[in-house]
N, C-alpha and C. Protein backbone atom coordinates (compact mmCIF):
# COMPACT_ATOMS: atom_id res chain seq x y z
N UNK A 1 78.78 113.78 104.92
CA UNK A 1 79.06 112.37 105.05
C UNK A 1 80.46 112.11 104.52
N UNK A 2 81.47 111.25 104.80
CA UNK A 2 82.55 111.03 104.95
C UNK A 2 82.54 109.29 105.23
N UNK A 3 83.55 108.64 103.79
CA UNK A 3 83.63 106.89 104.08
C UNK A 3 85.29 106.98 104.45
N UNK A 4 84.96 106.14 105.54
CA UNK A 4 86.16 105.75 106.38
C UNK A 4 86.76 104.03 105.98
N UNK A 5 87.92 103.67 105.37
CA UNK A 5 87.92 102.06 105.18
C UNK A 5 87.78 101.46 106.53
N UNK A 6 87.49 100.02 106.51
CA UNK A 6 87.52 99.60 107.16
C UNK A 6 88.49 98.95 107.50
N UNK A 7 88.70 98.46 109.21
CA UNK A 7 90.63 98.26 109.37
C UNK A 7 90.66 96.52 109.10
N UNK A 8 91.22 96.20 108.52
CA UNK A 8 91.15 94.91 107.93
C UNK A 8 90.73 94.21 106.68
N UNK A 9 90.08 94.66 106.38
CA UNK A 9 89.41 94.93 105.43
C UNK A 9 89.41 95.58 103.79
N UNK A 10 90.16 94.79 102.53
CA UNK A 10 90.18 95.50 102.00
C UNK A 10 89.04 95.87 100.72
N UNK A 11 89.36 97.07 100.66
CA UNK A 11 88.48 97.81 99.44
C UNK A 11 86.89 97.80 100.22
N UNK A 12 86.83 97.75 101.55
CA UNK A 12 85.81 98.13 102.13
C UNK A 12 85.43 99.42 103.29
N UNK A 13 84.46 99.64 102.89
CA UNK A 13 84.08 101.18 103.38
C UNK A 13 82.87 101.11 103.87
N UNK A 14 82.55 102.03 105.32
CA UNK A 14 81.57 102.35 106.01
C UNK A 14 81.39 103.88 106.43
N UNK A 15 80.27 104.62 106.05
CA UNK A 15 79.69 106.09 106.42
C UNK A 15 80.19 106.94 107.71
N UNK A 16 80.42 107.83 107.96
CA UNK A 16 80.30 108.63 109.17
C UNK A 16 79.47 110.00 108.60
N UNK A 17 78.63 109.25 109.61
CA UNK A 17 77.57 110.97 110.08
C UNK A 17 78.43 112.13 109.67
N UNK A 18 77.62 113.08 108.69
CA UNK A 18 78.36 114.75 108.84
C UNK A 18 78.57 115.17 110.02
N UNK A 19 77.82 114.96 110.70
CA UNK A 19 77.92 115.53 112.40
C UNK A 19 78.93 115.31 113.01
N UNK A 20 80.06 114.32 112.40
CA UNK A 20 80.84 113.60 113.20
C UNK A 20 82.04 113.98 111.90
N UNK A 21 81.95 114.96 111.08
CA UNK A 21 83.58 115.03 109.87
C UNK A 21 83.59 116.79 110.12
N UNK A 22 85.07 117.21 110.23
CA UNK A 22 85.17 118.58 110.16
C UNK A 22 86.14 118.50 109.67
N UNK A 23 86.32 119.83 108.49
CA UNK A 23 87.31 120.05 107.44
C UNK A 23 87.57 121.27 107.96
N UNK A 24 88.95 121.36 107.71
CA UNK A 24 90.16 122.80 107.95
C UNK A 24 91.24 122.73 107.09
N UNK A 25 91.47 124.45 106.85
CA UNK A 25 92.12 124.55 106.23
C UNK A 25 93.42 124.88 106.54
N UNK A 26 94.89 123.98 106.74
CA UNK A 26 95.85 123.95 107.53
C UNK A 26 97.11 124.69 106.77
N UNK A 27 98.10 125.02 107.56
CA UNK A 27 99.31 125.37 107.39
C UNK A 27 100.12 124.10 107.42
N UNK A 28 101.87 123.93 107.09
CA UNK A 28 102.37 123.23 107.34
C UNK A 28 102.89 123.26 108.87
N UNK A 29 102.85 124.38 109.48
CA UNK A 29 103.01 124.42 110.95
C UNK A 29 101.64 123.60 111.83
N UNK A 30 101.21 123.94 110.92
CA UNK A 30 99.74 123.68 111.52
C UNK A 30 99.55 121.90 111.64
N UNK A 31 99.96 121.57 110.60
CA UNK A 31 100.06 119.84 109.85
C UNK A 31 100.74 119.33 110.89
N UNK A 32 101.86 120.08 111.40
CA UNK A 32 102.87 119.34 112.33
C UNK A 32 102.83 119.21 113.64
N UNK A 33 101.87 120.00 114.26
CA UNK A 33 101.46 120.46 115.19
C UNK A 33 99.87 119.36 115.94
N UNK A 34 99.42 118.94 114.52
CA UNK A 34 98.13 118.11 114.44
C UNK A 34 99.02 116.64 114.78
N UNK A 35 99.55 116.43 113.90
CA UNK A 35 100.27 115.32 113.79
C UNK A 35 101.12 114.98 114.96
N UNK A 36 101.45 115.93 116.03
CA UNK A 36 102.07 115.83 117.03
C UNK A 36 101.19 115.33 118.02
N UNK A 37 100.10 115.96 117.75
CA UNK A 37 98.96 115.53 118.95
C UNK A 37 98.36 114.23 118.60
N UNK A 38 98.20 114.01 117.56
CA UNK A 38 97.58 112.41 117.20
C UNK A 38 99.02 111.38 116.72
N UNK A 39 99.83 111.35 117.60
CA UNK A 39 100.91 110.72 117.19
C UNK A 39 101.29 110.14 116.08
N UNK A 40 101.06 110.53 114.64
CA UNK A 40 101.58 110.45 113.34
C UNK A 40 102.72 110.14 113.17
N UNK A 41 103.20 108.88 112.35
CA UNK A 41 104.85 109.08 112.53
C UNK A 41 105.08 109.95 111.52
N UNK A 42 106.75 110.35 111.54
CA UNK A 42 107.25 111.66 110.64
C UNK A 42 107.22 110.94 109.45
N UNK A 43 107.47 109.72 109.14
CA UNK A 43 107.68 109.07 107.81
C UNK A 43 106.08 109.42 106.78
N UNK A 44 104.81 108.97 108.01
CA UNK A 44 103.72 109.33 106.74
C UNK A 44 103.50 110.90 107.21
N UNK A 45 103.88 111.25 107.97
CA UNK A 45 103.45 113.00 107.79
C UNK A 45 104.37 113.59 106.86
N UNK A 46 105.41 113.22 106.56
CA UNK A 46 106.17 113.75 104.86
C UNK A 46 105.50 113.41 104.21
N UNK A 47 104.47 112.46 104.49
CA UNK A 47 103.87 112.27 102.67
C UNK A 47 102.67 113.86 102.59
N UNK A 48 102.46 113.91 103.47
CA UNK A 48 101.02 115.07 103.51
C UNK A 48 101.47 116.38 103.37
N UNK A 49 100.80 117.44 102.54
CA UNK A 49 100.71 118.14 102.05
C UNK A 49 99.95 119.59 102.99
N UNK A 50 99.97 120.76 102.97
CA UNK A 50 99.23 121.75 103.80
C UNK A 50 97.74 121.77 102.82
N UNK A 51 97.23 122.13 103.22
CA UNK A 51 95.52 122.33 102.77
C UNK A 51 94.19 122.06 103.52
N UNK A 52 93.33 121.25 102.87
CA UNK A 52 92.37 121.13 103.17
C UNK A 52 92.69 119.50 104.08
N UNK A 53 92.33 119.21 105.48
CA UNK A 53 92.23 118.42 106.30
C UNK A 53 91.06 117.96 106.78
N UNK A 54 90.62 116.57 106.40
CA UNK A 54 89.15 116.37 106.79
C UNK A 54 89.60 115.14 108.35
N UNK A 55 88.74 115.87 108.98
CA UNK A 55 88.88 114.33 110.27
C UNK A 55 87.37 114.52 110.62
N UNK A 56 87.27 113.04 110.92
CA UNK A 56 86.41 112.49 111.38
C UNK A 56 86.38 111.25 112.55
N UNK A 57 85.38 111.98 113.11
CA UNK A 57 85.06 110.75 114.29
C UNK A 57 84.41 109.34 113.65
N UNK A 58 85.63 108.33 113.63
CA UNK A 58 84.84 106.80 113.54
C UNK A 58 84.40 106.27 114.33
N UNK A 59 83.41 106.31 114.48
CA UNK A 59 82.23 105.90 116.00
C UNK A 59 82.34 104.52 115.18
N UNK A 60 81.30 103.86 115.99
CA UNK A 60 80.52 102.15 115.16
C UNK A 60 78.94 102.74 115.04
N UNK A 61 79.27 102.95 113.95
CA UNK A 61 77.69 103.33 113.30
C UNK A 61 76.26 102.10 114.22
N UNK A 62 76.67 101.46 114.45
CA UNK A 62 75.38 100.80 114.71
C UNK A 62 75.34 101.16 116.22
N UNK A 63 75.70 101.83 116.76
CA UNK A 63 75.59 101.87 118.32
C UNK A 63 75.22 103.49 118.24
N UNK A 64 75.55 104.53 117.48
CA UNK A 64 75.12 105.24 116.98
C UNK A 64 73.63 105.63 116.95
N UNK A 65 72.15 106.45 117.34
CA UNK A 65 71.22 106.81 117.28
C UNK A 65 70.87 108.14 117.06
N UNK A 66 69.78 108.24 116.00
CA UNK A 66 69.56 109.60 115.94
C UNK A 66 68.50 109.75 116.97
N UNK A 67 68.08 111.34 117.38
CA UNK A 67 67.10 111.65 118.36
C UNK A 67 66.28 112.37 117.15
């Protein structure tokens, strides 16, 4: 499980399913390369560091069902 803020919203937070968070462990080639594909600007990708990278899918939990 993984809390995502909410966009507007401050100091508020909502769940994502484990099913829906995957963690890796990155290079800085690797960082830049991510960040290229999810259009990151360069200003906050200097702030980030190589390591451990968690992403997650923010679905809307209520539309969301388990089987």
């Amino acid at each position: 499980m993984c809390f995502v803020a909410v966009e507007g919203k401050d100091e508020t937070y909502h769940h994502v399913h484990s099913e829906f968070v995957f963690t890796a462990n990155v290079t800085a080639a690797q960082l830049q390369e991510i960040a290229g594909i999810l259009n990151i600007p360069k200003k906050q990708l200097a702030k980030w560091k190589p390591g451990k990278l968690v992403v997650a899918n923010d679905i809307n939990p209520s539309k969301y069902k388990r089987k």
